[in-house]
N, C-alpha and C. Protein backbone atom coordinates (compact mmCIF):
# COMPACT_ATOMS: atom_id res chain seq x y z
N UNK A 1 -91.97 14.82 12.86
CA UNK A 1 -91.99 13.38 12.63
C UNK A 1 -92.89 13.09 11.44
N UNK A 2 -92.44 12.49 10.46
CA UNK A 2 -93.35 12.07 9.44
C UNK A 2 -93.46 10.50 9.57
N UNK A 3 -95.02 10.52 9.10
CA UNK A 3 -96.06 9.44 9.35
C UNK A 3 -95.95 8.35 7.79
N UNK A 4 -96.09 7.29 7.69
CA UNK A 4 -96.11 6.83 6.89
C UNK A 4 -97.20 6.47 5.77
N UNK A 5 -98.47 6.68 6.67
CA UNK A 5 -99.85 6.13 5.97
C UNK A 5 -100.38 5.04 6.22
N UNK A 6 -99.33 4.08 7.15
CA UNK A 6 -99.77 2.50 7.06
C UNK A 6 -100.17 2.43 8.59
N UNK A 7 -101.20 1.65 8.70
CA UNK A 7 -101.50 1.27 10.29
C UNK A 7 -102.23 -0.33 9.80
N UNK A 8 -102.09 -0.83 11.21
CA UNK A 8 -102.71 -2.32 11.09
C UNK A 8 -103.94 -2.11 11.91
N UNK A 9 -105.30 -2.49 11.16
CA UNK A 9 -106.43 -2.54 11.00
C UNK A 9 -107.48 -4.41 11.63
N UNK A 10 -108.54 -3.88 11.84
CA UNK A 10 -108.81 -5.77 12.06
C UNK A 10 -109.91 -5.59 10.82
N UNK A 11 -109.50 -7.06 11.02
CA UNK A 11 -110.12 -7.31 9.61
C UNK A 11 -111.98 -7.41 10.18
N UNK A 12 -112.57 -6.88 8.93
CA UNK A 12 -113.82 -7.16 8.90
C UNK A 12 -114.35 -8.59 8.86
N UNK A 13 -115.35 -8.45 9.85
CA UNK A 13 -115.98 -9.79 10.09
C UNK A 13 -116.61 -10.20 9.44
N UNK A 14 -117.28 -9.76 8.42
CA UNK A 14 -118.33 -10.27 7.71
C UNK A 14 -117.93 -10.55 6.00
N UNK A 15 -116.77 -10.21 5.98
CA UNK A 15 -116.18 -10.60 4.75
C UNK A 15 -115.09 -11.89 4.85
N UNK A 16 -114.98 -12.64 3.75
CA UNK A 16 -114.50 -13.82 4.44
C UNK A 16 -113.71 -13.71 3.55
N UNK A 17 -112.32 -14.70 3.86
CA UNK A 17 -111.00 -14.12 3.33
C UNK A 17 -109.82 -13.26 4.07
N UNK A 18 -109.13 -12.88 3.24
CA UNK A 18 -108.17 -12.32 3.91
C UNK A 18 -106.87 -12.45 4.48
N UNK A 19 -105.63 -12.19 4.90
CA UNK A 19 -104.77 -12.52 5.33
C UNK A 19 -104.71 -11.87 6.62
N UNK A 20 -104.49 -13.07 7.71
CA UNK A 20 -104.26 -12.41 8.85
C UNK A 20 -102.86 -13.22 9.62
N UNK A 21 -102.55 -11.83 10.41
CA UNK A 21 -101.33 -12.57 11.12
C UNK A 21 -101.91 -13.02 12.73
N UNK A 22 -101.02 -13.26 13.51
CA UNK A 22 -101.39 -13.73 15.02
C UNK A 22 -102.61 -12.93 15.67
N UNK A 23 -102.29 -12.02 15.40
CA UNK A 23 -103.86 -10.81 16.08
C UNK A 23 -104.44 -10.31 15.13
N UNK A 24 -104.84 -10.99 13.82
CA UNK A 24 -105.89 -10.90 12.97
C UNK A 24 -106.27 -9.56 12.49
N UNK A 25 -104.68 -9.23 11.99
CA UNK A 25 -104.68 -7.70 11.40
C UNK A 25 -104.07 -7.89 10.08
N UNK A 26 -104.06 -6.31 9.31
CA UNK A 26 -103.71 -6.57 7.97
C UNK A 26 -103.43 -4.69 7.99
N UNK A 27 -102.35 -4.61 7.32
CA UNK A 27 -101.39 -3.23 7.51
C UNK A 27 -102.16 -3.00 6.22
N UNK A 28 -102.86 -1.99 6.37
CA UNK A 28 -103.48 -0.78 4.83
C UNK A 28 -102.94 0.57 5.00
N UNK A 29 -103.12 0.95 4.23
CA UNK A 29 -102.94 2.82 4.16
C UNK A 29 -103.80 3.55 4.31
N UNK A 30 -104.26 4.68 4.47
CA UNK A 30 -105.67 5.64 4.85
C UNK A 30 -106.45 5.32 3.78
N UNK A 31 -106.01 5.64 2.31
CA UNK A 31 -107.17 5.50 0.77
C UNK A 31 -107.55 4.20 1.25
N UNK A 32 -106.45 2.79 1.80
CA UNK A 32 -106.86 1.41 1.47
C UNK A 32 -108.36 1.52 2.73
N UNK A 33 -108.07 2.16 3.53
CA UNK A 33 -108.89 2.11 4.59
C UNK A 33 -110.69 2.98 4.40
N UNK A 34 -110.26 3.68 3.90
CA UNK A 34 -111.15 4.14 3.55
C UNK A 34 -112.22 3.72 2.47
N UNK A 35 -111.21 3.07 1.24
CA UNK A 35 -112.03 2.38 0.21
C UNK A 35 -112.97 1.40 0.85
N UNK A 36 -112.38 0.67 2.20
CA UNK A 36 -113.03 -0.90 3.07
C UNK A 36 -114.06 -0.09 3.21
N UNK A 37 -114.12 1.10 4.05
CA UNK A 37 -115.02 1.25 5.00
C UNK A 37 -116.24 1.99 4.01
N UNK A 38 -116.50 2.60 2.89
CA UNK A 38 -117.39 2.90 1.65
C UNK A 38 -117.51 1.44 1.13
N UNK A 39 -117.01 0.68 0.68
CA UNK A 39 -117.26 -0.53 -0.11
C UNK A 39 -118.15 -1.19 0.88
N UNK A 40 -117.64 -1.40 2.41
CA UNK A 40 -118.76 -1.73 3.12
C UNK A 40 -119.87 -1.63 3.36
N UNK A 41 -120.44 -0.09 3.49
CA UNK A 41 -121.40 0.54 3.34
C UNK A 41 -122.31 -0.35 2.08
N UNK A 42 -121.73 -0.40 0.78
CA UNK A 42 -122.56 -0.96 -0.38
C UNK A 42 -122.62 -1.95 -0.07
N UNK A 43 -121.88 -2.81 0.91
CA UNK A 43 -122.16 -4.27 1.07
C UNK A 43 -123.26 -4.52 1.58
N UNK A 44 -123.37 -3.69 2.59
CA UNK A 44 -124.53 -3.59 3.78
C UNK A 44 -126.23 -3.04 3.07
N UNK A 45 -125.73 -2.31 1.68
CA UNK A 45 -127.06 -1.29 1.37
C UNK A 45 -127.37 -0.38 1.68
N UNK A 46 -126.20 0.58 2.42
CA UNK A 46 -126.38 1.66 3.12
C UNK A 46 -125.81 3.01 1.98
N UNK A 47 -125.22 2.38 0.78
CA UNK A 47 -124.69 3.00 -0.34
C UNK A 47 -125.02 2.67 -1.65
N UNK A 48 -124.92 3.35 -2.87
CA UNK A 48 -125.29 2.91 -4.07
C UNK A 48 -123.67 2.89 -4.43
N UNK A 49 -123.51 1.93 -5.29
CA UNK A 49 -122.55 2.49 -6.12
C UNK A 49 -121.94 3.09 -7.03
N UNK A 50 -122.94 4.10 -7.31
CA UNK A 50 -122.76 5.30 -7.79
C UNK A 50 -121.91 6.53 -6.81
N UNK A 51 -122.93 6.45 -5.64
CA UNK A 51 -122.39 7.18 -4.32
C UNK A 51 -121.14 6.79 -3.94
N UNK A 52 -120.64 5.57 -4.00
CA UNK A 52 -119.20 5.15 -3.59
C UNK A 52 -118.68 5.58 -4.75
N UNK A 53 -118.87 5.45 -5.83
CA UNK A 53 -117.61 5.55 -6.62
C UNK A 53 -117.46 7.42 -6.90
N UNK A 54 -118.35 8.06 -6.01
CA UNK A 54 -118.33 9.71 -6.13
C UNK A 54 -117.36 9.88 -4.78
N UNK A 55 -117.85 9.10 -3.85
CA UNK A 55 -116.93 9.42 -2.67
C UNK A 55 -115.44 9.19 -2.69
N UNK A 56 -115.24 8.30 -3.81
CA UNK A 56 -114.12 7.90 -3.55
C UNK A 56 -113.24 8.16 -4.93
N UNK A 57 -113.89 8.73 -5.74
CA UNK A 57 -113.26 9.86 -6.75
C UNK A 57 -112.77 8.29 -7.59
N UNK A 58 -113.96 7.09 -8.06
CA UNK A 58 -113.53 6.45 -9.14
C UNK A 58 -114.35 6.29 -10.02
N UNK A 59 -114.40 5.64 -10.96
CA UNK A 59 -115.61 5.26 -11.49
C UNK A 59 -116.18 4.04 -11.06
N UNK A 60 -117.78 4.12 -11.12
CA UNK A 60 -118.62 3.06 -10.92
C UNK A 60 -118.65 1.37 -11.18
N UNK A 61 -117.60 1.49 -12.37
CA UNK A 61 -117.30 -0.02 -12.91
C UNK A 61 -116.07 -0.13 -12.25
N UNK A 62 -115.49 0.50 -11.74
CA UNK A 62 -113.92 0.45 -10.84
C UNK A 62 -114.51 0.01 -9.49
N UNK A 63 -115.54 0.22 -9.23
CA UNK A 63 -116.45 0.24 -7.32
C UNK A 63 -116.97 -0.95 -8.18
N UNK A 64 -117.29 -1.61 -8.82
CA UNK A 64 -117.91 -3.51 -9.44
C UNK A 64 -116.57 -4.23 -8.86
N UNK A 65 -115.72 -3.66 -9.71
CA UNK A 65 -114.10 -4.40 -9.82
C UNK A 65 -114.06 -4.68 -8.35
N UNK A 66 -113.86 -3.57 -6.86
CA UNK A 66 -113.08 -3.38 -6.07
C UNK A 66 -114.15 -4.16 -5.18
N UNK A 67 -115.36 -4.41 -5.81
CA UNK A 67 -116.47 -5.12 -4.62
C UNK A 67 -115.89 -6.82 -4.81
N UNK A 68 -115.69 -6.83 -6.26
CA UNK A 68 -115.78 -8.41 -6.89
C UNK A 68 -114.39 -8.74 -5.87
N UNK A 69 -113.34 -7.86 -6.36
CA UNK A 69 -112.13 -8.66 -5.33
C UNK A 69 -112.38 -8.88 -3.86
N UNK A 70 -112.97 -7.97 -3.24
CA UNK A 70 -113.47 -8.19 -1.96
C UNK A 70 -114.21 -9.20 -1.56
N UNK A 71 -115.10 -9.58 -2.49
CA UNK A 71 -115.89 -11.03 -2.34
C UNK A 71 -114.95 -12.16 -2.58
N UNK A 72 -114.33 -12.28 -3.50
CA UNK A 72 -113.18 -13.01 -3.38
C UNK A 72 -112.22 -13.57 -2.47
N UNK A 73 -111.44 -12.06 -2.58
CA UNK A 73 -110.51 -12.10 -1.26
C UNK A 73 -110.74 -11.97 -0.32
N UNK A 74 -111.49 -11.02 -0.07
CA UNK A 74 -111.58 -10.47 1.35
C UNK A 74 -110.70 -9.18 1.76
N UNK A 75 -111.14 -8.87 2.21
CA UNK A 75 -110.07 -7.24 2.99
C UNK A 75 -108.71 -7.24 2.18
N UNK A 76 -107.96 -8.39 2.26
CA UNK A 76 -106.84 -8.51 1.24
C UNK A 76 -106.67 -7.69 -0.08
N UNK A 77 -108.23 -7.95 -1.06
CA UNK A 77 -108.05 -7.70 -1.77
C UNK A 77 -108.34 -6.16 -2.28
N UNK A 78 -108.23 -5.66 -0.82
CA UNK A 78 -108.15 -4.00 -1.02
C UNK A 78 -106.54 -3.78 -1.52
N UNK A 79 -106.14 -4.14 -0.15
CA UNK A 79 -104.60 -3.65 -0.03
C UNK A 79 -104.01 -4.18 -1.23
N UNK A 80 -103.18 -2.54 -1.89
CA UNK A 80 -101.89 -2.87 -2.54
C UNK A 80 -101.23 -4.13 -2.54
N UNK A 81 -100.78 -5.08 -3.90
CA UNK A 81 -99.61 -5.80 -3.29
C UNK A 81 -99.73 -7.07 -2.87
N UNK A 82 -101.01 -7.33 -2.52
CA UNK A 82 -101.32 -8.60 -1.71
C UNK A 82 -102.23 -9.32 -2.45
């Protein structure tokens, strides 16, 4: 059986924004999921963003970019597309 990559996730509470449907989810992919859960970390201060953008194999001004949409959007503005 092959897997697709996508699962529906709840959205983080402490970021405001976002698109949610009836049970306050939002369909990401593993990278999208993973980028939330490191970007969070820097939200919190538990990361530099240097360290995120090593973990996550981007550059450092790409981890500015992916924080700024997040403040923006919200979780949304991880996911592909949206």
């Amino acid at each position: 059986m092959r897997m697709s990559g996508l699962c529906k996730v709840e959205m983080s509470g402490f970021i405001p924004g976002g698109r949610r449907d009836g049970n306050g989810r939002i369909e990401m992919s593993a990278r999208e999921r993973e980028r939330l859960k490191v970007l969070e970390l820097v939200e919190e201060g538990h990361l530099k963003q240097v360290e995120a953008a090593r973990r996550l194999r981007l550059t450092d001004r790409h981890v500015r970019r992916l924080q700024a949409c997040l403040r923006r959007e919200g979780d949304r503005g991880i996911v592909h597309g949206l």
